[in-house]
C-alpha atoms as a PDB file:
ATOM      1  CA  UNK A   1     121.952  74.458 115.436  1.00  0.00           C
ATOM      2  CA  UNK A   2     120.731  71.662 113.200  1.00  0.00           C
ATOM      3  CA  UNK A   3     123.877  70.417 112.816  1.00  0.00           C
ATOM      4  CA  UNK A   4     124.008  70.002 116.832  1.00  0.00           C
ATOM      5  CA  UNK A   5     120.587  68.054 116.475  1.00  0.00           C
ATOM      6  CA  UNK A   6     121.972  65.659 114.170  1.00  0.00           C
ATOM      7  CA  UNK A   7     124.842  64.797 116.255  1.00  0.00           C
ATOM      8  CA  UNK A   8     122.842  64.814 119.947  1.00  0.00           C
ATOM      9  CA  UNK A   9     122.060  61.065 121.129  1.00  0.00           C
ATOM     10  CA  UNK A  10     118.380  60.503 120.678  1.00  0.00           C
ATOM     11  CA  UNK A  11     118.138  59.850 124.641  1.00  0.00           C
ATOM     12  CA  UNK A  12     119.702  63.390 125.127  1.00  0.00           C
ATOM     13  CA  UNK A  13     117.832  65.135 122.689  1.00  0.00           C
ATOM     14  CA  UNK A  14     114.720  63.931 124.405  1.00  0.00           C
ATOM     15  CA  UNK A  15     115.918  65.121 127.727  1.00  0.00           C
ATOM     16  CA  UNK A  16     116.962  68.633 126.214  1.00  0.00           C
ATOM     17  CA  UNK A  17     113.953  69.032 124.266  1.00  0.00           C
ATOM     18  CA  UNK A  18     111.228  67.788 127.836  1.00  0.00           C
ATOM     19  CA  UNK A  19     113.405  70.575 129.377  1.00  0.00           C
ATOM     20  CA  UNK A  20     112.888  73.152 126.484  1.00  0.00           C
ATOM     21  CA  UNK A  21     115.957  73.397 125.900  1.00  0.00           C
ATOM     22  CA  UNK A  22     115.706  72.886 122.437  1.00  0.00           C
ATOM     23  CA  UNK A  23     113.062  74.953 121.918  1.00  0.00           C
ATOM     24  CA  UNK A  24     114.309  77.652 123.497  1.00  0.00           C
ATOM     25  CA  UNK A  25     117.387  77.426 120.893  1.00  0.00           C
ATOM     26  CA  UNK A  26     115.010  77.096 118.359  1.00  0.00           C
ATOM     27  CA  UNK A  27     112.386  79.440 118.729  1.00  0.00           C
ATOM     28  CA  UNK A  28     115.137  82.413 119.207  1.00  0.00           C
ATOM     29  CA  UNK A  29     117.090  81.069 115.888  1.00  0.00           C
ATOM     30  CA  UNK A  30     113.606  81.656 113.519  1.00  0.00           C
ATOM     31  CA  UNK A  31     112.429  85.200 115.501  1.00  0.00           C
ATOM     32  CA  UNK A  32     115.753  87.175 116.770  1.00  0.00           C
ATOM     33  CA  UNK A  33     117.013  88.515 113.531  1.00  0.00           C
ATOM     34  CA  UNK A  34     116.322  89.678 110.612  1.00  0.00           C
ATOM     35  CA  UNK A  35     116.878  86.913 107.730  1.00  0.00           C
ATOM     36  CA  UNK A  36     116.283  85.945 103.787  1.00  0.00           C
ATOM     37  CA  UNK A  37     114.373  83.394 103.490  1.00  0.00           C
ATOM     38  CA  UNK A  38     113.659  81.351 100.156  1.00  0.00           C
ATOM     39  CA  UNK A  39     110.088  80.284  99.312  1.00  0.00           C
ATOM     40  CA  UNK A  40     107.663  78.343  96.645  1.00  0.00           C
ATOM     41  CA  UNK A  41     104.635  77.019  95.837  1.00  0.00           C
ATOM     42  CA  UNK A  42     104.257  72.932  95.393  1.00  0.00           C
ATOM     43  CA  UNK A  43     104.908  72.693  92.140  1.00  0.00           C
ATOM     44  CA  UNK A  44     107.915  74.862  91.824  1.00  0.00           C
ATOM     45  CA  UNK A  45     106.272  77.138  89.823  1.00  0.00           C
ATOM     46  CA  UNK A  46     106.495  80.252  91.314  1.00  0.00           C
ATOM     47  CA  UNK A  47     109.508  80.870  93.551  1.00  0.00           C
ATOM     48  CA  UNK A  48     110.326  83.923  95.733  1.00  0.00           C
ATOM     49  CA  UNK A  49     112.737  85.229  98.247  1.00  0.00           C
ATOM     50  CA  UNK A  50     111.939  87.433 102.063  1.00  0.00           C
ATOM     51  CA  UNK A  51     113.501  89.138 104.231  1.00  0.00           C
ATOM     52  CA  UNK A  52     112.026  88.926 107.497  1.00  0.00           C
ATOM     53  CA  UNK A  53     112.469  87.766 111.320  1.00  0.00           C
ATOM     54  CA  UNK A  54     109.124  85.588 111.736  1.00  0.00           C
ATOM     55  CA  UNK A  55     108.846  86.954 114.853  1.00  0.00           C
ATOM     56  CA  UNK A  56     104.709  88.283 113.747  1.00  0.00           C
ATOM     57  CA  UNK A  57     103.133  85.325 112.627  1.00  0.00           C
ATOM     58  CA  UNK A  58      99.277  84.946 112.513  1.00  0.00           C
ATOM     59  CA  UNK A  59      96.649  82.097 112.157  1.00  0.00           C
ATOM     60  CA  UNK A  60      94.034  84.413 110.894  1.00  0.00           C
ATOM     61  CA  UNK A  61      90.387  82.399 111.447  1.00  0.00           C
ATOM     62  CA  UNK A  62      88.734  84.472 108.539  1.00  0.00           C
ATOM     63  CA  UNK A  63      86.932  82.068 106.035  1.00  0.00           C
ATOM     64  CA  UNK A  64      89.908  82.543 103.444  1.00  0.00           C
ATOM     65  CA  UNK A  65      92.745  81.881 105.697  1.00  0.00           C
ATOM     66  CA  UNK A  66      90.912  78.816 107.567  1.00  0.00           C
ATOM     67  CA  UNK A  67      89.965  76.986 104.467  1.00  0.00           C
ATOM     68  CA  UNK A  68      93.633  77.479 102.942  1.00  0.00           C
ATOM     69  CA  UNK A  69      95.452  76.575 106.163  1.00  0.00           C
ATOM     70  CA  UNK A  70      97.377  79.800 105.989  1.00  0.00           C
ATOM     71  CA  UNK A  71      99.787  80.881 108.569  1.00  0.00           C
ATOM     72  CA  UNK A  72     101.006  84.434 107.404  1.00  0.00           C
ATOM     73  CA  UNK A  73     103.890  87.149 108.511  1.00  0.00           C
ATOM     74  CA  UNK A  74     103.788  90.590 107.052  1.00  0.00           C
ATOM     75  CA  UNK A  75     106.320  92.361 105.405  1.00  0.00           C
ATOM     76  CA  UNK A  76     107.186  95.322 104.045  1.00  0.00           C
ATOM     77  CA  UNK A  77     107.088  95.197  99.475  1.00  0.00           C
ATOM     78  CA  UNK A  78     110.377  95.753  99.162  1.00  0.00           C
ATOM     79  CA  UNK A  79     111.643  93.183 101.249  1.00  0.00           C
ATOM     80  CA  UNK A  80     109.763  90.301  99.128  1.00  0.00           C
ATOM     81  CA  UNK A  81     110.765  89.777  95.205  1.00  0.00           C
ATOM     82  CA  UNK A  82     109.502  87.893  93.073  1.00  0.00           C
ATOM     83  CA  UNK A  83     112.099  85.292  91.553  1.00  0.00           C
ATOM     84  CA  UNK A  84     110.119  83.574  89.344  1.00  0.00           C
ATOM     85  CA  UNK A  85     106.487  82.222  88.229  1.00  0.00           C
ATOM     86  CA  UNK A  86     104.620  85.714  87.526  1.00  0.00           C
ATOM     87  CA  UNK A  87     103.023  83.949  84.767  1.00  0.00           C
ATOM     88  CA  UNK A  88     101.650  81.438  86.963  1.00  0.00           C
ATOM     89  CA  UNK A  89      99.869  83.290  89.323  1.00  0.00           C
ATOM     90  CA  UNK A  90      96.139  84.060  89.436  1.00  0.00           C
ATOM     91  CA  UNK A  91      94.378  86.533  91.568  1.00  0.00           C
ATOM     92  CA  UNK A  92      91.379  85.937  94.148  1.00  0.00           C
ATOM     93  CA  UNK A  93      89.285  88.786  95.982  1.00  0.00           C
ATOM     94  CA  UNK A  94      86.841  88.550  98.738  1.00  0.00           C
ATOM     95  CA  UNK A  95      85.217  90.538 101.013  1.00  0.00           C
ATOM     96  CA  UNK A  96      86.452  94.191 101.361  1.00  0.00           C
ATOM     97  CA  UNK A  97      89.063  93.450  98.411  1.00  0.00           C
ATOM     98  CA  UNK A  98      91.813  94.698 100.601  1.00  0.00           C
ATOM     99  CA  UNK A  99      94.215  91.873  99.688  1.00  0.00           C
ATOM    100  CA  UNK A 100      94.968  90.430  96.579  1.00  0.00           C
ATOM    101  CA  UNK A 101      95.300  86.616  97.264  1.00  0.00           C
ATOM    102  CA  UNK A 102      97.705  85.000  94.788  1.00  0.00           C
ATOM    103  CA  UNK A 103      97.916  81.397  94.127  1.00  0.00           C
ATOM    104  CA  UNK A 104      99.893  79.231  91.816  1.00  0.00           C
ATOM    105  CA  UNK A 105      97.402  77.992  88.691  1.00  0.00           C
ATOM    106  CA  UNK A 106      98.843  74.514  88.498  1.00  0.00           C
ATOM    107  CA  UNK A 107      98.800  73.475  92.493  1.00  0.00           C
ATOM    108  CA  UNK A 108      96.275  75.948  93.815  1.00  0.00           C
ATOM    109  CA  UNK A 109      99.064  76.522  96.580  1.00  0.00           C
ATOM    110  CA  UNK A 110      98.547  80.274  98.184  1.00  0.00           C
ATOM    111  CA  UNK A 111     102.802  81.140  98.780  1.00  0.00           C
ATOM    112  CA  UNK A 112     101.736  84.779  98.991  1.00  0.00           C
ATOM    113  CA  UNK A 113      99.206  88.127  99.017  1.00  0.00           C
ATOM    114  CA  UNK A 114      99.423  91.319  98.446  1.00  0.00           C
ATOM    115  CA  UNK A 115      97.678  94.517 100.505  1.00  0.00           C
ATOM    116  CA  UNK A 116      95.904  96.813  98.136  1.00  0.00           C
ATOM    117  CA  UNK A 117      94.785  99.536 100.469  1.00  0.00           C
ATOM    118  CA  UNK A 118      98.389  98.905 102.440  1.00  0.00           C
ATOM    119  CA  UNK A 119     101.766  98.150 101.097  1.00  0.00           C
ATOM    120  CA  UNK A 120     102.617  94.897 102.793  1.00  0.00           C
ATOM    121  CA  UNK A 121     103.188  91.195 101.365  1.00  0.00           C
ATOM    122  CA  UNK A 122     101.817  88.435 103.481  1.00  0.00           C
ATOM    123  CA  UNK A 123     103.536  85.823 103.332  1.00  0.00           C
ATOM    124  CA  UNK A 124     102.790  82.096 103.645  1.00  0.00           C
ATOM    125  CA  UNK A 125     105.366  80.830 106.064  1.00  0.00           C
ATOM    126  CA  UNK A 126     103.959  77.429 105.702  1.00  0.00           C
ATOM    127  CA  UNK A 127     106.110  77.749 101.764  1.00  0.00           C
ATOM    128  CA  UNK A 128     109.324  78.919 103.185  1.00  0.00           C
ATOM    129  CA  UNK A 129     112.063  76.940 103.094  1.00  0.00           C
ATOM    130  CA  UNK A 130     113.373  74.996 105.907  1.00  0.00           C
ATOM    131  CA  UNK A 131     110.942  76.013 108.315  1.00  0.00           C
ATOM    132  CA  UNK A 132     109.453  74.150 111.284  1.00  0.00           C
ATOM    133  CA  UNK A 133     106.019  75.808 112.253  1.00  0.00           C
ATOM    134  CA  UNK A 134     106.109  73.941 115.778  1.00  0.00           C
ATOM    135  CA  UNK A 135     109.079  76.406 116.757  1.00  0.00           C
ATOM    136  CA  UNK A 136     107.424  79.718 115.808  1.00  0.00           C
ATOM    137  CA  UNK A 137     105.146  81.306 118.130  1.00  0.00           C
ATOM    138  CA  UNK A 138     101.636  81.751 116.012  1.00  0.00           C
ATOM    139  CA  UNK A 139      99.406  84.313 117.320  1.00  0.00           C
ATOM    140  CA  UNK A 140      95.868  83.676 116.306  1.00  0.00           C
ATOM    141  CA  UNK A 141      94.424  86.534 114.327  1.00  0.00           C
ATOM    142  CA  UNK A 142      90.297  87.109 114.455  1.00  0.00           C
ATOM    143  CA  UNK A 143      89.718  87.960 110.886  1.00  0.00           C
ATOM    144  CA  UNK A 144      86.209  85.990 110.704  1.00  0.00           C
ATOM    145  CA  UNK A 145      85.140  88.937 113.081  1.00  0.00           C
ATOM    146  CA  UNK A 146      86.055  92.104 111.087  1.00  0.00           C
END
């Protein structure tokens, strides 16, 4: 699909993507099917890999996730690992300490969090990869209110 985009006449493109076309194409390559995805914070430090289909993905409004600018899809533990940077990562709790926020001590960038009372990963999809956030659908998520 990129590939296609690359090689579409900018007046065409245009055309295609005022029709949704594009976006169509798009939105159904990131949330369809199940993928790995590879992930990081700014720096590099800490690296990780996800399988997951991006087809849940939240704008929470709670004070955390508002301040941080996180945009967050759940998974399952086993389908996130680690692939490097354990070293660098330091731990934040608020509120009912039912996540463990993790962010990289050199940036500050928050690539991931952990449930504590759950065993899901959420994930920052703003540090995957390759990823356009204009072609997922983001559902917003009233945190601020629980």
């Amino acid at each position: 699909m990129r590939t296609l985009l690359v090689l579409l006449p900018y007046a065409l493109y245009t055309c295609l993507r005022r029709c949704k076309i594009i976006e169509t194409s798009l939105r159904s390559y990131y949330t369809t099917e199940m993928k790995t995805y590879t992930g990081a914070c700014h720096c590099g430090a800490i690296s990780f890999e996800v399988e997951t289909d991006l087809s849940h993905v939240i704008a929470c409004n709670c004070s955390h996730c508002e301040k941080n600018g996180l945009v967050l899809n759940f998974v399952d533990k086993e389908k996130f690992k680690l692939l490097s940077g354990k070293d660098a990562l330091t731990e934040y709790f608020f509120g009912d300490k039912t996540i463990r926020y993790l962010f990289c001590h050199t940036c500050g960038t928050h690539p991931f969090a952990e449930g504590v009372t759950f065993p899901q990963t959420a994930i920052n999809v703003r540090c995957l990869d390759g990823i356009d956030l204009a072609m997922l659908t983001i559902t917003p998520y009233n945190g601020k209110d629980l």
